[in-house]
N, C-alpha and C. Protein backbone atom coordinates (compact mmCIF):
# COMPACT_ATOMS: atom_id res chain seq x y z
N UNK A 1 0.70 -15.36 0.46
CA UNK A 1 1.07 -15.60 -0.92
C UNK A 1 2.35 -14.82 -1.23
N UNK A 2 2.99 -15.32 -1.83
CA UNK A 2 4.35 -14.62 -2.11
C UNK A 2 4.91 -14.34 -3.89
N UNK A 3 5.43 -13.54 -4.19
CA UNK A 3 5.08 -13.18 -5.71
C UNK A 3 5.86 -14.15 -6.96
N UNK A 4 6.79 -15.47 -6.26
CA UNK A 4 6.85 -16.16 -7.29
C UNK A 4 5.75 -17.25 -7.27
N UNK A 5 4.58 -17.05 -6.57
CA UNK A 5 3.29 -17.96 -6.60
C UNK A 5 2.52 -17.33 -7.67
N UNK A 6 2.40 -16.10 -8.06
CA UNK A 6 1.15 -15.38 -8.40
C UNK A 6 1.75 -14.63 -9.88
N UNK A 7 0.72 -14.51 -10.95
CA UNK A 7 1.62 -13.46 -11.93
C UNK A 7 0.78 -12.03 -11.22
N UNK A 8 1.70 -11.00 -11.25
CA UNK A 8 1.29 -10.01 -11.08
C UNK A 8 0.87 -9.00 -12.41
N UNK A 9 -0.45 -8.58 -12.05
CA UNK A 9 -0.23 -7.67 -13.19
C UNK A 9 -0.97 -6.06 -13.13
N UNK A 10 0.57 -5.49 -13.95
CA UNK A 10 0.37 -4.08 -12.96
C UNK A 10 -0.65 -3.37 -14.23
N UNK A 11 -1.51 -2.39 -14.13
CA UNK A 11 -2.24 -1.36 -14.84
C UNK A 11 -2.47 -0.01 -14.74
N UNK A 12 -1.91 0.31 -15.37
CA UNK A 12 -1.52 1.79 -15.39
C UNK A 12 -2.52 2.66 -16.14
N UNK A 13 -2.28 3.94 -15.50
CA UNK A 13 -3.42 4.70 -15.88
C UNK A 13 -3.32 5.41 -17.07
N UNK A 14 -3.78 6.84 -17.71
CA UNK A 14 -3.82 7.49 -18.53
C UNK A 14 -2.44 7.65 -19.18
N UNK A 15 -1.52 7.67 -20.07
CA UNK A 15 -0.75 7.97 -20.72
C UNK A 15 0.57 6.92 -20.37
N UNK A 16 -0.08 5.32 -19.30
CA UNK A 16 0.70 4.72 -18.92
C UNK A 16 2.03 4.90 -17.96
N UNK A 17 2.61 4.29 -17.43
CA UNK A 17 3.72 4.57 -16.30
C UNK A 17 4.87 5.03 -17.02
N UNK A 18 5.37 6.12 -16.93
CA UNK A 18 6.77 6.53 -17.15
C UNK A 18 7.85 5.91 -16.17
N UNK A 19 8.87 5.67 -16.45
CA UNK A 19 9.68 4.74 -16.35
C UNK A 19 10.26 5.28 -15.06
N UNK A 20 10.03 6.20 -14.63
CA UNK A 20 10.88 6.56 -13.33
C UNK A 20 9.51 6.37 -12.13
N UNK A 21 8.07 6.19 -12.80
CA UNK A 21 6.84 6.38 -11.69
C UNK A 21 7.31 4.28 -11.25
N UNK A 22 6.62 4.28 -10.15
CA UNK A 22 6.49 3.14 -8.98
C UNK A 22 6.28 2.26 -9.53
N UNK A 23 5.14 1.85 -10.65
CA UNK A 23 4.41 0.95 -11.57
C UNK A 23 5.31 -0.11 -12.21
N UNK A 24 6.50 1.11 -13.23
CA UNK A 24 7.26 0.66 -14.35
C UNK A 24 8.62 -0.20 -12.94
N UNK A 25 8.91 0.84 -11.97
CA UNK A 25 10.06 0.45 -11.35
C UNK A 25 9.57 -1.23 -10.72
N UNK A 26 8.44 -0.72 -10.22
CA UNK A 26 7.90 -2.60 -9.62
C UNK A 26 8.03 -3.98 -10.76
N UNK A 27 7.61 -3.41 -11.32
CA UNK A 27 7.24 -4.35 -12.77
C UNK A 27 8.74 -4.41 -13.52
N UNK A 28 9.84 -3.72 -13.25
CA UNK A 28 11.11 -4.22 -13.49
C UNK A 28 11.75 -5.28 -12.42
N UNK A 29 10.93 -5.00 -11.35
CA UNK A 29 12.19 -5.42 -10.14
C UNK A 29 10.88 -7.14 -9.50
N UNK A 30 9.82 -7.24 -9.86
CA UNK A 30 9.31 -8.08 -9.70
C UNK A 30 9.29 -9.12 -10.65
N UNK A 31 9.78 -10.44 -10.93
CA UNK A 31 10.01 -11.46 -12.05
C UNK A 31 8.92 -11.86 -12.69
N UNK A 32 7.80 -11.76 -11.77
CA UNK A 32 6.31 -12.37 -12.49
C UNK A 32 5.59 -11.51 -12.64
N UNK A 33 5.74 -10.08 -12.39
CA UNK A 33 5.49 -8.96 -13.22
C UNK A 33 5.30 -8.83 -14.55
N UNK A 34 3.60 -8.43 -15.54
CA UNK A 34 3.94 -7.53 -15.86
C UNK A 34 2.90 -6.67 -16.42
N UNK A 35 3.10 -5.76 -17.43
CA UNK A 35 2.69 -4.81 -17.50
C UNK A 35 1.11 -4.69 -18.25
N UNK A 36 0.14 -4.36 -17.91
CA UNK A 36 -1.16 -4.72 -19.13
C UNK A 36 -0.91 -3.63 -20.07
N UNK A 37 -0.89 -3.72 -20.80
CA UNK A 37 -0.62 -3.02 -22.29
C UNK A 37 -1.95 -2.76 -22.94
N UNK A 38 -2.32 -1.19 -23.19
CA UNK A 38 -3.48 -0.80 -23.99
C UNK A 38 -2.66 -0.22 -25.29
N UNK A 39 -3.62 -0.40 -26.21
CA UNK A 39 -3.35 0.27 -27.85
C UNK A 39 -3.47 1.76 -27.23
N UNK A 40 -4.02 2.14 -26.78
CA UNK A 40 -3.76 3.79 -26.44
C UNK A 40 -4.10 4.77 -25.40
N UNK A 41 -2.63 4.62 -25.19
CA UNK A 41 -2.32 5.41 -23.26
C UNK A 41 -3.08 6.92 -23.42
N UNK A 42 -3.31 7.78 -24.61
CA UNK A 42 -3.11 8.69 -24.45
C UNK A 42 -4.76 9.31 -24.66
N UNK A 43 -5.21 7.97 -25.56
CA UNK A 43 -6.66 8.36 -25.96
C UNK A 43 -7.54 6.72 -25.44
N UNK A 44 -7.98 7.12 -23.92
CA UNK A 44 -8.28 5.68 -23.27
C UNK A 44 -9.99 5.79 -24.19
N UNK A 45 -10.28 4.03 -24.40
CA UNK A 45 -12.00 4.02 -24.37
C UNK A 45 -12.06 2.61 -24.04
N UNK A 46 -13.21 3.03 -22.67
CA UNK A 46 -13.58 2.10 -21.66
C UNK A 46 -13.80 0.60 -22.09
N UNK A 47 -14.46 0.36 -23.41
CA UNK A 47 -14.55 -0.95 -23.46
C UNK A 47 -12.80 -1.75 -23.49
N UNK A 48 -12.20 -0.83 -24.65
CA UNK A 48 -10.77 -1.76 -25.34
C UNK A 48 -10.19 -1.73 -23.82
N UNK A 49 -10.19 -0.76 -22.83
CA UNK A 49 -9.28 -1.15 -21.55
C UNK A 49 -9.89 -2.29 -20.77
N UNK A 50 -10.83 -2.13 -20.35
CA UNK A 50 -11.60 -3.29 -20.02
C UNK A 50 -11.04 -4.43 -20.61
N UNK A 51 -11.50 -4.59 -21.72
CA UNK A 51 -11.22 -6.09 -22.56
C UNK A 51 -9.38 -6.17 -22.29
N UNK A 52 -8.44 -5.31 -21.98
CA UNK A 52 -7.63 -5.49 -22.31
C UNK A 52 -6.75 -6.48 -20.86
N UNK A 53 -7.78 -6.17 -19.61
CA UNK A 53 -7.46 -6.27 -18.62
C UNK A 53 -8.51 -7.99 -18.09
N UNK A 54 -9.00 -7.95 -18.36
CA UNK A 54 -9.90 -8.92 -18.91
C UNK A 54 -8.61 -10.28 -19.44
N UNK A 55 -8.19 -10.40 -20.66
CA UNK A 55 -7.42 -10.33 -21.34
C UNK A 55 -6.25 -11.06 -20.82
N UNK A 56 -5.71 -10.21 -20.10
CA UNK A 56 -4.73 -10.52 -18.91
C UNK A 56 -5.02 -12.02 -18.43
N UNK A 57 -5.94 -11.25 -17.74
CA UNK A 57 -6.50 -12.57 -16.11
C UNK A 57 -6.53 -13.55 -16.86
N UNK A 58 -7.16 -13.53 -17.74
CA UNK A 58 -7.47 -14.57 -17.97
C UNK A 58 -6.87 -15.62 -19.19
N UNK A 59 -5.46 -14.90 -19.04
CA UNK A 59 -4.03 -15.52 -20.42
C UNK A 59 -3.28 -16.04 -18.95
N UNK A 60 -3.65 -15.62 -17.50
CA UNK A 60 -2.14 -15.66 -16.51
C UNK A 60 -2.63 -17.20 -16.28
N UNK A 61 -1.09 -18.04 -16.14
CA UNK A 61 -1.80 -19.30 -15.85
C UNK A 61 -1.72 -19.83 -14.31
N UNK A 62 -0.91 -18.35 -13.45
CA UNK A 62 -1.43 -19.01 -11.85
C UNK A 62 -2.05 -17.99 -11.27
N UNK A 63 -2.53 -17.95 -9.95
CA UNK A 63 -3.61 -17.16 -9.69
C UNK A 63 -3.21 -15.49 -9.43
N UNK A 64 -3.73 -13.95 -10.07
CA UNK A 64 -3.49 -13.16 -10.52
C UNK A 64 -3.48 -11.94 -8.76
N UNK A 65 -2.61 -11.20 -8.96
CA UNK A 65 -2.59 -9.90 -8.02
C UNK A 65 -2.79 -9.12 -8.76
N UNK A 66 -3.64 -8.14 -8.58
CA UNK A 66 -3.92 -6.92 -9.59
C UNK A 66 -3.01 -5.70 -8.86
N UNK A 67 -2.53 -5.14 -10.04
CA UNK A 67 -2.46 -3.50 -8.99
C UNK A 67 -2.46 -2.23 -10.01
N UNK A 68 -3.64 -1.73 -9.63
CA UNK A 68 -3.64 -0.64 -10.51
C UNK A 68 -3.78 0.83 -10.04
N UNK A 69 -3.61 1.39 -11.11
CA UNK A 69 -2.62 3.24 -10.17
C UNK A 69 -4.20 3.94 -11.35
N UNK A 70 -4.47 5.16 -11.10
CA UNK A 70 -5.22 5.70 -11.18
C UNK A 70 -6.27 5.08 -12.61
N UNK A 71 -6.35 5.61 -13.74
CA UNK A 71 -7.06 4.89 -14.61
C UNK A 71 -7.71 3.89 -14.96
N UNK A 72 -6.34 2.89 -14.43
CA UNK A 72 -5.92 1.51 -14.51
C UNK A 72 -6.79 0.83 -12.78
N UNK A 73 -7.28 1.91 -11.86
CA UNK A 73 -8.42 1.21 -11.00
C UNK A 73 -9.29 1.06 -11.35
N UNK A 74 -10.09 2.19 -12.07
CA UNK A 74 -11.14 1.83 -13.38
C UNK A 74 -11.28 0.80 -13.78
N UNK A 75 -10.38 0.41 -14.91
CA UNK A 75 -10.90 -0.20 -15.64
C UNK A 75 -10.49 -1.63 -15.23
N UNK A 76 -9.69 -2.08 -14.20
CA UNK A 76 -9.76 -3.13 -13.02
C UNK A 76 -11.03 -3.42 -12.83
N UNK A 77 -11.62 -2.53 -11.87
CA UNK A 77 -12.98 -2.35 -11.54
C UNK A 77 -13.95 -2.87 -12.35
N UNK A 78 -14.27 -2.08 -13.65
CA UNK A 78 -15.20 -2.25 -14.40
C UNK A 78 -14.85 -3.72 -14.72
N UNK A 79 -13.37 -4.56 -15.02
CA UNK A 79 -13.40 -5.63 -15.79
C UNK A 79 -14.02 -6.90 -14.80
N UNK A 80 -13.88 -6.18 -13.80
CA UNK A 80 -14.11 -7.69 -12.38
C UNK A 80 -15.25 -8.39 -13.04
N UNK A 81 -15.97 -8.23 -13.20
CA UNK A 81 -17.42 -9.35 -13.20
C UNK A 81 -17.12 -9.85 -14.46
N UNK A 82 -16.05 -9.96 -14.98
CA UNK A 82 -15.72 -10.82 -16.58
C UNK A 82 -14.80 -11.53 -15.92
N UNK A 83 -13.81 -11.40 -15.01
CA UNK A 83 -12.69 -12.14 -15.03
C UNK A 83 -13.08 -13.87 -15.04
N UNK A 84 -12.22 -14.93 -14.84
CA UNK A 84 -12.70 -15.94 -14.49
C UNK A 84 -12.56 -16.60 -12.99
N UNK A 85 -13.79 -17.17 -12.72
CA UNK A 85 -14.18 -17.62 -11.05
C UNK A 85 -12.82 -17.62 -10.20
N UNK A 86 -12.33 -17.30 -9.46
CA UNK A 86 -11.19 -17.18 -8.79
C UNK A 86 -9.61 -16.75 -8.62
N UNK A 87 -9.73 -16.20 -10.23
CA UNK A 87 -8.44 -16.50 -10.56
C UNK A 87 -7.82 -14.81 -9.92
N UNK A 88 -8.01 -13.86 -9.88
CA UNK A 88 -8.02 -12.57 -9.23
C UNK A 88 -8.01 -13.02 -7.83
N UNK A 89 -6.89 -13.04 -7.03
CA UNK A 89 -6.64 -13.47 -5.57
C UNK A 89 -6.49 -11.97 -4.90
N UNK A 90 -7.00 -10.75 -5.55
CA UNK A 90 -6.48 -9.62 -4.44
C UNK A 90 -5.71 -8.83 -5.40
N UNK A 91 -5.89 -7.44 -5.36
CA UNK A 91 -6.08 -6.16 -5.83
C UNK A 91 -5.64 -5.22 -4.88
N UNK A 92 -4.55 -4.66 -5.29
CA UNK A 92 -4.13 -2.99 -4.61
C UNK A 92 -4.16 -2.00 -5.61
N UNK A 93 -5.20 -0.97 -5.14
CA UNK A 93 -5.69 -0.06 -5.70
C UNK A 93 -5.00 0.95 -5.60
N UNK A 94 -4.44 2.06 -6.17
CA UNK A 94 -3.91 3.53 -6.10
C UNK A 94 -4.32 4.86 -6.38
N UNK A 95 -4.54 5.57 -5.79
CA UNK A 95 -4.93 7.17 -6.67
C UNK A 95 -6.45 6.79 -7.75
N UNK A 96 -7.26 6.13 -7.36
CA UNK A 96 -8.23 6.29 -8.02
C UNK A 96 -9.22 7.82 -8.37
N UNK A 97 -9.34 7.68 -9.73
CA UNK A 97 -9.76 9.35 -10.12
C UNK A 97 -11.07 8.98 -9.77
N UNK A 98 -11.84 9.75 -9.32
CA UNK A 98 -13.26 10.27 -9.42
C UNK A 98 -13.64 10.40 -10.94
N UNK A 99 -14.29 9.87 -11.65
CA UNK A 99 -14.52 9.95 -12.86
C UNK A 99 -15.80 10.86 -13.09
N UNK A 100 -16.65 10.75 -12.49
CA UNK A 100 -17.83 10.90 -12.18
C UNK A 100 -17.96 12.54 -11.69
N UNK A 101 -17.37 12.84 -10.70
CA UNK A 101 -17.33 14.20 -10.59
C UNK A 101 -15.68 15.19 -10.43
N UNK A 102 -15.19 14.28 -10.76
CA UNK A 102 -13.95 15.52 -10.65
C UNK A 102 -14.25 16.25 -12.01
N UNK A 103 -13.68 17.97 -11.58
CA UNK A 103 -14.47 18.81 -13.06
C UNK A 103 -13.08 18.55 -13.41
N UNK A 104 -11.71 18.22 -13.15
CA UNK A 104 -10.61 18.71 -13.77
C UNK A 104 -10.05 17.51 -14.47
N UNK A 105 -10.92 16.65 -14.82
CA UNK A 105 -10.36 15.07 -15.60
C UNK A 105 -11.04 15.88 -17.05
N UNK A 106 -10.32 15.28 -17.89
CA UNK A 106 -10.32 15.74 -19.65
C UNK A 106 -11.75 14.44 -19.72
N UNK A 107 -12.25 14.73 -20.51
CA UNK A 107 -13.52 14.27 -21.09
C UNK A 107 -13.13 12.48 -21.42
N UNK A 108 -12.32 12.72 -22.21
CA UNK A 108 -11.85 11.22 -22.30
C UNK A 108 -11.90 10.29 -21.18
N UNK A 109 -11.49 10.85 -20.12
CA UNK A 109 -11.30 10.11 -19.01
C UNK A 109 -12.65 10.02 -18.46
N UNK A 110 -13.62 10.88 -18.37
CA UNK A 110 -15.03 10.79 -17.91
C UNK A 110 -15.81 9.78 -18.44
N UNK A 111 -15.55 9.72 -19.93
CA UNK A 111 -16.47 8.20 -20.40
C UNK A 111 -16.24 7.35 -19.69
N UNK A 112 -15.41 7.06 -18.44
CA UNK A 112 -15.29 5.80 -17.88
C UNK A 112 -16.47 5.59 -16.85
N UNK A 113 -17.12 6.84 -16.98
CA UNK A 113 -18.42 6.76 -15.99
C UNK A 113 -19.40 5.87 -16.45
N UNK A 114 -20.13 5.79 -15.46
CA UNK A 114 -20.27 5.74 -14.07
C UNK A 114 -19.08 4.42 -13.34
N UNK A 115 -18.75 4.85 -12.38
CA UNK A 115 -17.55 4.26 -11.68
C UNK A 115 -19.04 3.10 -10.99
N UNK A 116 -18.27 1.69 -11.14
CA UNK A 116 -19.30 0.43 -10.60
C UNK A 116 -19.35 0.35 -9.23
N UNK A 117 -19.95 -0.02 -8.60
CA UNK A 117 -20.63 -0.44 -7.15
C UNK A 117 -20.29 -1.62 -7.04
N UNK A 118 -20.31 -2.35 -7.53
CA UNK A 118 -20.53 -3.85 -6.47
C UNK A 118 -19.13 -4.19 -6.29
N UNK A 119 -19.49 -5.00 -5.10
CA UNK A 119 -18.68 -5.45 -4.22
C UNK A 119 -17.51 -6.69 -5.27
N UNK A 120 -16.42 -6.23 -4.95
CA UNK A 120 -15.58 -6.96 -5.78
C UNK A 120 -15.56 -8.28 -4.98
N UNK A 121 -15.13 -9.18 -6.08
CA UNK A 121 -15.15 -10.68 -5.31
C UNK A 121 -13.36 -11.36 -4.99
N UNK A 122 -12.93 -10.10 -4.84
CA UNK A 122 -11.67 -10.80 -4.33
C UNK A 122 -11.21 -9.47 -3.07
N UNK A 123 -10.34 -9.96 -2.24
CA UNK A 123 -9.57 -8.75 -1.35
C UNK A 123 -9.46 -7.85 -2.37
N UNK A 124 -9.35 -7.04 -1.70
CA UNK A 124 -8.53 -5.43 -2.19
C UNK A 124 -8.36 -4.24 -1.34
N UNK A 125 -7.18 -4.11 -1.40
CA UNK A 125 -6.85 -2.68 -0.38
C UNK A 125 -6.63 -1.10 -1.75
N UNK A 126 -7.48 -0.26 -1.59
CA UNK A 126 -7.66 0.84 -1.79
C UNK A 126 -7.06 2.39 -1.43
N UNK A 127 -5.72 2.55 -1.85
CA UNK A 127 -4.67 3.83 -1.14
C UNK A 127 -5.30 5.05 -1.85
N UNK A 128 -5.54 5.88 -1.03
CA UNK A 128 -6.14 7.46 -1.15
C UNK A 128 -5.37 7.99 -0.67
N UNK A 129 -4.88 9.66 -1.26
CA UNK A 129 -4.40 10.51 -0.93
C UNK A 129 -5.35 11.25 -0.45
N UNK A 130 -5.27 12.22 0.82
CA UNK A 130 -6.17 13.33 0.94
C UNK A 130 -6.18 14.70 0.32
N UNK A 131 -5.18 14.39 -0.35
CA UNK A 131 -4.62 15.53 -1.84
C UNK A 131 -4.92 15.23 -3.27
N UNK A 132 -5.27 14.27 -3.19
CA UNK A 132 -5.26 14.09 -4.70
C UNK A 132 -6.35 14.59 -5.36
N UNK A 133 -5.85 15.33 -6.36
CA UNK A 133 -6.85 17.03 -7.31
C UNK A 133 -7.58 15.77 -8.00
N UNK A 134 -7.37 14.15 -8.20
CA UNK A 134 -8.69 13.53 -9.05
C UNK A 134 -9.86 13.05 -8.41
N UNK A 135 -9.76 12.93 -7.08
CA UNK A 135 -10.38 12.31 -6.73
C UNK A 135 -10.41 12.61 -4.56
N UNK A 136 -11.69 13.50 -4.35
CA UNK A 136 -12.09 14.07 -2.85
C UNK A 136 -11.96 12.64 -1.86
N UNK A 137 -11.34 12.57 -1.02
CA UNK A 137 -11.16 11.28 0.06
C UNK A 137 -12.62 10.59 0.23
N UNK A 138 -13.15 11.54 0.48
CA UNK A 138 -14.21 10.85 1.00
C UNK A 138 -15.11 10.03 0.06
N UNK A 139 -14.79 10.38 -1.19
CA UNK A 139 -15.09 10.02 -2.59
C UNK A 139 -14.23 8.34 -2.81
N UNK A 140 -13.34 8.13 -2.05
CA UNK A 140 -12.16 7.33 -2.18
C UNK A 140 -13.06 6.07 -1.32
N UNK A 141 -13.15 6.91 -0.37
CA UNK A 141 -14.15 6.04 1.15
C UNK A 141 -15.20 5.38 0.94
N UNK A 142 -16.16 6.04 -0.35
CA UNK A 142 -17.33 5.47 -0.44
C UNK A 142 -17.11 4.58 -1.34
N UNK A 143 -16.11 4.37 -2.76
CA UNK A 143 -16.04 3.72 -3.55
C UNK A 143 -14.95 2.57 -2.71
N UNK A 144 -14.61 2.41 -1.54
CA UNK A 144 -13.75 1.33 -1.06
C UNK A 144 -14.82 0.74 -0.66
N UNK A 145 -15.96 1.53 0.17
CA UNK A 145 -17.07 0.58 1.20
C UNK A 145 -17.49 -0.47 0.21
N UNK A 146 -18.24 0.40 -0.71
CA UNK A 146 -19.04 -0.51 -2.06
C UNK A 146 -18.39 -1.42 -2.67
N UNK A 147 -16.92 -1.29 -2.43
CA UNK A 147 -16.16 -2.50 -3.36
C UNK A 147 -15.63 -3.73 -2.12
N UNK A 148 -15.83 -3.12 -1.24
CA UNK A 148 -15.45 -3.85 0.01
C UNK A 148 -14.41 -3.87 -0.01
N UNK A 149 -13.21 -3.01 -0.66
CA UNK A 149 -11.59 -2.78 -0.01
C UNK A 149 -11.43 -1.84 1.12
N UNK A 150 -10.32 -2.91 1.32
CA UNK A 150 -9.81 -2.19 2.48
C UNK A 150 -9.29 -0.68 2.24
N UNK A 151 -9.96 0.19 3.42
CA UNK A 151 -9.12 1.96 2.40
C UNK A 151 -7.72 2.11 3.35
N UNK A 152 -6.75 2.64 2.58
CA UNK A 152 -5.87 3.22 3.46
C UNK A 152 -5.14 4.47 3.11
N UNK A 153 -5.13 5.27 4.33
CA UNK A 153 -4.93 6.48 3.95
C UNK A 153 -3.53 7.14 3.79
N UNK A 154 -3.30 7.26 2.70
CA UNK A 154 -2.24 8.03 2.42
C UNK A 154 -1.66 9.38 2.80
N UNK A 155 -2.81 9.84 3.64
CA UNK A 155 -2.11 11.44 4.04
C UNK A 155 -1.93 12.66 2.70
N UNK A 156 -1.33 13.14 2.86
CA UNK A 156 -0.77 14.17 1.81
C UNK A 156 -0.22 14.04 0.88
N UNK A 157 -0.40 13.53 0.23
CA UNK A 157 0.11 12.38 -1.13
C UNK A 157 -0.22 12.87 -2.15
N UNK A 158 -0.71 13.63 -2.45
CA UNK A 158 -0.94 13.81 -4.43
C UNK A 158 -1.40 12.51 -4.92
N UNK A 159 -1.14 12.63 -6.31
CA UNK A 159 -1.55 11.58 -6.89
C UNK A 159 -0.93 10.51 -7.02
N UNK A 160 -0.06 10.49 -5.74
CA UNK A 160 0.66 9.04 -5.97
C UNK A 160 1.33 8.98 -6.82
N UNK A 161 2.04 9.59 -7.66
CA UNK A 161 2.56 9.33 -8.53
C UNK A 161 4.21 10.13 -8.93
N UNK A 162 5.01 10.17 -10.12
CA UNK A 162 5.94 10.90 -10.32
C UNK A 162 5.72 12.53 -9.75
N UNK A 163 5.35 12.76 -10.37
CA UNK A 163 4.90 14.38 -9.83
C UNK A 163 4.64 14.52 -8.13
N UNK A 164 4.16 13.58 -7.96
CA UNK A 164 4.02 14.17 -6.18
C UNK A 164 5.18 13.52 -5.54
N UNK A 165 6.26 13.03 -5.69
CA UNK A 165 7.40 12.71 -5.38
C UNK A 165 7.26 11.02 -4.93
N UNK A 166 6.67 10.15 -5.48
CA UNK A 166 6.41 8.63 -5.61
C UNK A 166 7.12 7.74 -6.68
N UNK A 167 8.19 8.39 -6.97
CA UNK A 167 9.05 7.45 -7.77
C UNK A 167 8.78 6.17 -7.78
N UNK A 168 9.86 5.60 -6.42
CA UNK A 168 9.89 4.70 -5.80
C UNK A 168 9.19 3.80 -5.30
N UNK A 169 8.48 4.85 -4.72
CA UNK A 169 7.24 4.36 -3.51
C UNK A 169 7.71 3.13 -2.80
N UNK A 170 8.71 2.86 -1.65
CA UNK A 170 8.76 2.06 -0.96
C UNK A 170 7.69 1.52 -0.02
N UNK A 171 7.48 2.78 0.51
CA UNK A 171 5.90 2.57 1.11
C UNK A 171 4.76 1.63 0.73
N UNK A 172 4.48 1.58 -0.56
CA UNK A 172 3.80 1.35 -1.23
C UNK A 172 3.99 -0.63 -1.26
N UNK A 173 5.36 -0.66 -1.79
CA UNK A 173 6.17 -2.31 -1.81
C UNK A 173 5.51 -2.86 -0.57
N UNK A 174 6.11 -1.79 0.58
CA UNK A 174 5.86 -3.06 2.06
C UNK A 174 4.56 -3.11 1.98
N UNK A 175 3.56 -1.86 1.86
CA UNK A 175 1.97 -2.26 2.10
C UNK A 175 1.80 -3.76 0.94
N UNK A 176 1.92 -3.34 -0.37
CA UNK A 176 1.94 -4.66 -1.26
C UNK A 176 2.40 -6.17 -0.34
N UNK A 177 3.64 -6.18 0.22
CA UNK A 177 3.59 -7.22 0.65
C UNK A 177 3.12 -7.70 2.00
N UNK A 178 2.67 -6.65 2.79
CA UNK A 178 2.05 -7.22 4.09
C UNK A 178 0.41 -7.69 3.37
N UNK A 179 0.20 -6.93 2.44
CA UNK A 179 -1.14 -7.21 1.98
C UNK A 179 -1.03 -8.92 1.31
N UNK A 180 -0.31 -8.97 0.47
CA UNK A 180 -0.16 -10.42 0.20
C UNK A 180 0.26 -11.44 1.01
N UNK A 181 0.81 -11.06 2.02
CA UNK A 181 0.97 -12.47 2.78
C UNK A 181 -0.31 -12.80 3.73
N UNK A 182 -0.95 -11.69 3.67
CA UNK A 182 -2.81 -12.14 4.61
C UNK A 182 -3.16 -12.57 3.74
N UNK A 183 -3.13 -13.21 2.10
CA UNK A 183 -3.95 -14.19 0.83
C UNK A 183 -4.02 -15.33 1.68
């Protein structure tokens, strides 16, 4: 699949993508990009993100790539069993937080618990850092088995994000597109 087939749509986590993180730069430089938009980056609650992503899928009128960076795997996650029958062709996951037990996520972010189990019904590849302060690898491992994504390991990565030096994330592009052309 190639990305003028598909709308892409990117979801960003807690306080949304700042313009220099990977998210905002993709979603400029990709044409059928774009961005899921919540009423509030800064104060998330699980249902309105959900519905918001929800929302999306199901406004895109050809078949959808998800990609969402920490928060924004959440509430991906949680929205799957609403989307409509097929239209979600495959999901790249990023820096997913541990909601559930990381002690160092702000409370807000914990209502997103309990993080779901079942097996998602489309591909998805799942990138873990073995650094990342939200979320323990192996924590990354078990929530890929249960969702049936593919995990891949990021190494020493932080949170994937501005702060751990992921501007850009080229890395990130080629995995995106070797992953889409196996659709």
């Amino acid at each position: 699949m190639k990305t003028a087939d598909c709308d892409i749509l990117i979801v960003p986590g807690l306080g949304g993508s700042e313009e220099e993180h990977w998210q905002s730069r993709w979603a400029g430089r990709m044409a059928t990009a774009r961005v899921v938009e919540q009423d509030h980056w800064h104060a998330p609650e699980p249902a309105a993100w959900r519905a918001r992503v929800v929302e999306a899928v199901t406004a895109a009128s050809r078949p959808v790539i998800l990609i969402g960076h920490s928060l924004g795997v959440v509430a991906c996650v949680a929205a799957a069993p609403d989307f409509p029958d097929g239209r979600v062709r495959g999901a790249l996951f990023v820096a997913l937080p541990d909601v559930e037990e990381t002690p160092n996520l702000p409370g807000l972010v914990r209502a997103f618990a309990p993080l779901p189990r079942n097996a998602l019904p489309f591909p998805s590849l799942l990138v873990a850092s073995r650094t990342d302060p939200y979320c323990a690898f192996e924590r990354a491992e078990a929530f890929a088995s249960a969702w049936g994504a593919a995990l891949v390991d990021a190494g020493a990565s932080g949170h994937l994000n501005v702060a751990s030096g992921h501007g850009p994330w080229p890395e990130g592009l080629m995995r995106l597109a070797g992953f889409m052309k196996d659709l």
